[in-house]
Protein backbone atom coordinates (compact mmCIF):
# COMPACT_ATOMS: atom_id res chain seq x y z
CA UNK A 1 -23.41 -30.52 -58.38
CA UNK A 2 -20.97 -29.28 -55.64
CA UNK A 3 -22.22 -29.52 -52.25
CA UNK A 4 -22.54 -26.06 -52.05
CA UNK A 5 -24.54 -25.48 -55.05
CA UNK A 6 -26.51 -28.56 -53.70
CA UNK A 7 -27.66 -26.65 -50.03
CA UNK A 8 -28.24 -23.32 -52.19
CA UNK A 9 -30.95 -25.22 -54.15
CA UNK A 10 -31.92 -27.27 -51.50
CA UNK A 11 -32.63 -24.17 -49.70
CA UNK A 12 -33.95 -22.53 -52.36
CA UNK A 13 -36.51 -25.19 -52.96
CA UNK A 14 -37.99 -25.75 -49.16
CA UNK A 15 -38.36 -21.56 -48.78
CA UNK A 16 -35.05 -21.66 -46.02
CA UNK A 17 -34.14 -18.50 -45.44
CA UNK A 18 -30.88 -18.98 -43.19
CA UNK A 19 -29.25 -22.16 -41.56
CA UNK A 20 -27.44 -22.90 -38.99
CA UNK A 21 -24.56 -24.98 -38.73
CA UNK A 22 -23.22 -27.93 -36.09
CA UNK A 23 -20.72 -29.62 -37.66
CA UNK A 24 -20.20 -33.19 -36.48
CA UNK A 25 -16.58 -32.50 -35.72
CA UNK A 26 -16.18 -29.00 -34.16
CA UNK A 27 -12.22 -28.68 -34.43
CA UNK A 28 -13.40 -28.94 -38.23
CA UNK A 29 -12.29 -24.76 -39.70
CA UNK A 30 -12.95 -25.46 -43.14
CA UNK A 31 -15.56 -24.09 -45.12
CA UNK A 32 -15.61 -27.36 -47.11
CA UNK A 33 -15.54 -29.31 -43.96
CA UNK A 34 -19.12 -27.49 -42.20
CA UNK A 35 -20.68 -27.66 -45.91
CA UNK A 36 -20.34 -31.12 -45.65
CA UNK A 37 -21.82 -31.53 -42.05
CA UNK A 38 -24.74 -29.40 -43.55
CA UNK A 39 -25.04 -31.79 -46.49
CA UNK A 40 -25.10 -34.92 -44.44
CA UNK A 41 -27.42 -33.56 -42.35
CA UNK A 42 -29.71 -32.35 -45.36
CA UNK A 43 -29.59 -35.95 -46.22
CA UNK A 44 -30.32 -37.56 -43.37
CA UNK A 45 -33.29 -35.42 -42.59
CA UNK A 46 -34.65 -36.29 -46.34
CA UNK A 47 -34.53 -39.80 -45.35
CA UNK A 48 -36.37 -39.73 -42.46
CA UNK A 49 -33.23 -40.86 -40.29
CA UNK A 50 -33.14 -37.25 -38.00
CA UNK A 51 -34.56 -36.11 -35.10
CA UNK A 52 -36.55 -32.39 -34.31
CA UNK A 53 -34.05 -30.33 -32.78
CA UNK A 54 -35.21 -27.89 -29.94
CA UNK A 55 -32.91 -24.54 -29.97
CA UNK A 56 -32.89 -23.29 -26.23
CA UNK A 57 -31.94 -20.16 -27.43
CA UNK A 58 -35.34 -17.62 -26.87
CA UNK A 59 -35.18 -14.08 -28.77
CA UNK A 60 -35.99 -11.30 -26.41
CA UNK A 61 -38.51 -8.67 -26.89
């Protein structure tokens, strides 16, 4: 399974509607290259080894 077919389904199965993406390296400009962050980061959080992340961003009304 490609990496991308692997976040579409992982997506698919945990109802995510949209993600957001911090890749570990930001010079990275590849596609390819912020699929991967996304994966490792999908697998890290599956394994318990991740931390809650607090976006400071509000929405205004």
């Amino acid at each position: 399974m490609s990496t991308q077919e692997f976040l579409q389904q992982w997506a698919t199965d945990n109802g995510v509607k949209g993600i957001r993406f911090y890749p570990t390296n930001p010079t990275a400009d590849s596609a390819e290259g912020i699929l991967a962050a996304a994966h490792e980061a999908i697998v890290n959080l599956d394994n318990g080894r991740a931390v809650a992340f607090v976006d400071p961003i509000q929405a205004s009304e």
